[in-house]
Protein backbone atom coordinates (compact mmCIF):
# COMPACT_ATOMS: atom_id res chain seq x y z
CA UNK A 1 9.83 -8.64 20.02
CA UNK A 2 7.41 -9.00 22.81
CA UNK A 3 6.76 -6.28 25.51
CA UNK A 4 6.64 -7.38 29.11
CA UNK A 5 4.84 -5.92 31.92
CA UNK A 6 5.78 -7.92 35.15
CA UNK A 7 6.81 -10.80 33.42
CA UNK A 8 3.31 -11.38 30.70
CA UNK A 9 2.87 -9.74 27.41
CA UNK A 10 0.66 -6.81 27.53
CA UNK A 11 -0.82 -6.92 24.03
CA UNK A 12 -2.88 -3.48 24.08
CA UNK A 13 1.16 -1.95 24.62
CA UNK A 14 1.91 -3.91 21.66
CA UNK A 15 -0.57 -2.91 19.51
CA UNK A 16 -0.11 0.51 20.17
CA UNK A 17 3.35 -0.20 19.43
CA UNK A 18 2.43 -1.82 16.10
CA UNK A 19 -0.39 0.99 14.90
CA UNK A 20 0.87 3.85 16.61
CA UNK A 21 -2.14 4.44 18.87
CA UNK A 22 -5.37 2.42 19.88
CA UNK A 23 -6.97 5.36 18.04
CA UNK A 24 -5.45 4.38 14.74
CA UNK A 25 -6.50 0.44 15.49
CA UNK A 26 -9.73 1.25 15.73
CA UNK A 27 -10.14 3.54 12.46
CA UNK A 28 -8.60 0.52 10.61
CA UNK A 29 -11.40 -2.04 11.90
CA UNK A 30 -14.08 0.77 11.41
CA UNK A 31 -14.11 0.97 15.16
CA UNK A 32 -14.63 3.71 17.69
CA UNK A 33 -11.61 4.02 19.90
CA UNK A 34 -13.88 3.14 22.85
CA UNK A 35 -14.18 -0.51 21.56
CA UNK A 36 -11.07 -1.01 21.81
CA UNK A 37 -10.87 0.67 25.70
CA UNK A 38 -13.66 -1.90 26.32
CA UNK A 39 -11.76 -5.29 25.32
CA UNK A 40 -8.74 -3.69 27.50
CA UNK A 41 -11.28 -3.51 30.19
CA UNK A 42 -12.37 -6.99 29.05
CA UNK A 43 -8.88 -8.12 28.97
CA UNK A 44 -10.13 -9.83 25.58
CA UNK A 45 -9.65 -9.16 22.17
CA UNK A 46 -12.87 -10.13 20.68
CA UNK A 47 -12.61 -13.28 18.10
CA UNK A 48 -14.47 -11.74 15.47
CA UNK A 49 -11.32 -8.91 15.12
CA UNK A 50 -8.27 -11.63 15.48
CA UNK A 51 -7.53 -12.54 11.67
CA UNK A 52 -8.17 -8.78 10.84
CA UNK A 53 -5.30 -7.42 12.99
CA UNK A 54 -3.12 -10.20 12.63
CA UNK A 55 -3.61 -9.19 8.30
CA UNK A 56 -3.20 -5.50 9.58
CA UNK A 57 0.50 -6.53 10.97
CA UNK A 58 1.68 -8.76 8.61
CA UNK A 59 1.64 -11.40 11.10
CA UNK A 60 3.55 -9.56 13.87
CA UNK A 61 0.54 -9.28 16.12
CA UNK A 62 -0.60 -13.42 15.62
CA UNK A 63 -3.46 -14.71 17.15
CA UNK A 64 -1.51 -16.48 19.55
CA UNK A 65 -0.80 -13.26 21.05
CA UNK A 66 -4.13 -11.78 20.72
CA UNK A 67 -5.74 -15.41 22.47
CA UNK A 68 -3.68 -17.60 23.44
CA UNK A 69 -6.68 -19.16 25.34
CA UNK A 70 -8.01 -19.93 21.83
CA UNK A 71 -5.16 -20.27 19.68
CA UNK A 72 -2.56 -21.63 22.67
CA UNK A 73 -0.56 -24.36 22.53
């Protein structure tokens, strides 16, 4: 299940959803929280950090979600 905001999918309010806090995200890439604040800012989910959270989510978070103007149709 996908969360809107105005109609598009706002994947940081997903993966908060999915890991309980941004916080949490980040200890499990052996991040500081502030990386993750600075793809928001970005609006990109660095490349190099895709595969690991889609693993982290069992495939709920895909990389679809994370890029689709990578992984996109």
């Amino acid at each position: 299940m996908s969360l809107l905001k105005g109609g598009f999918m706002d994947i940081y309010l997903e993966l908060k959803t999915e890991f309980g806090s941004l916080y949490r995200l980040a200890q499990l890439l052996g991040l500081r929280e502030t990386a993750i604040y600075q793809w928001k800012a970005r609006t990109n989910v660095p490349i190099k950090h895709v595969r690991k959270i889609e693993e982290l989510s069992n495939g709920r978070i895909t990389r679809k979600m994370l890029r689709p103007d990578v992984y996109g149709d």
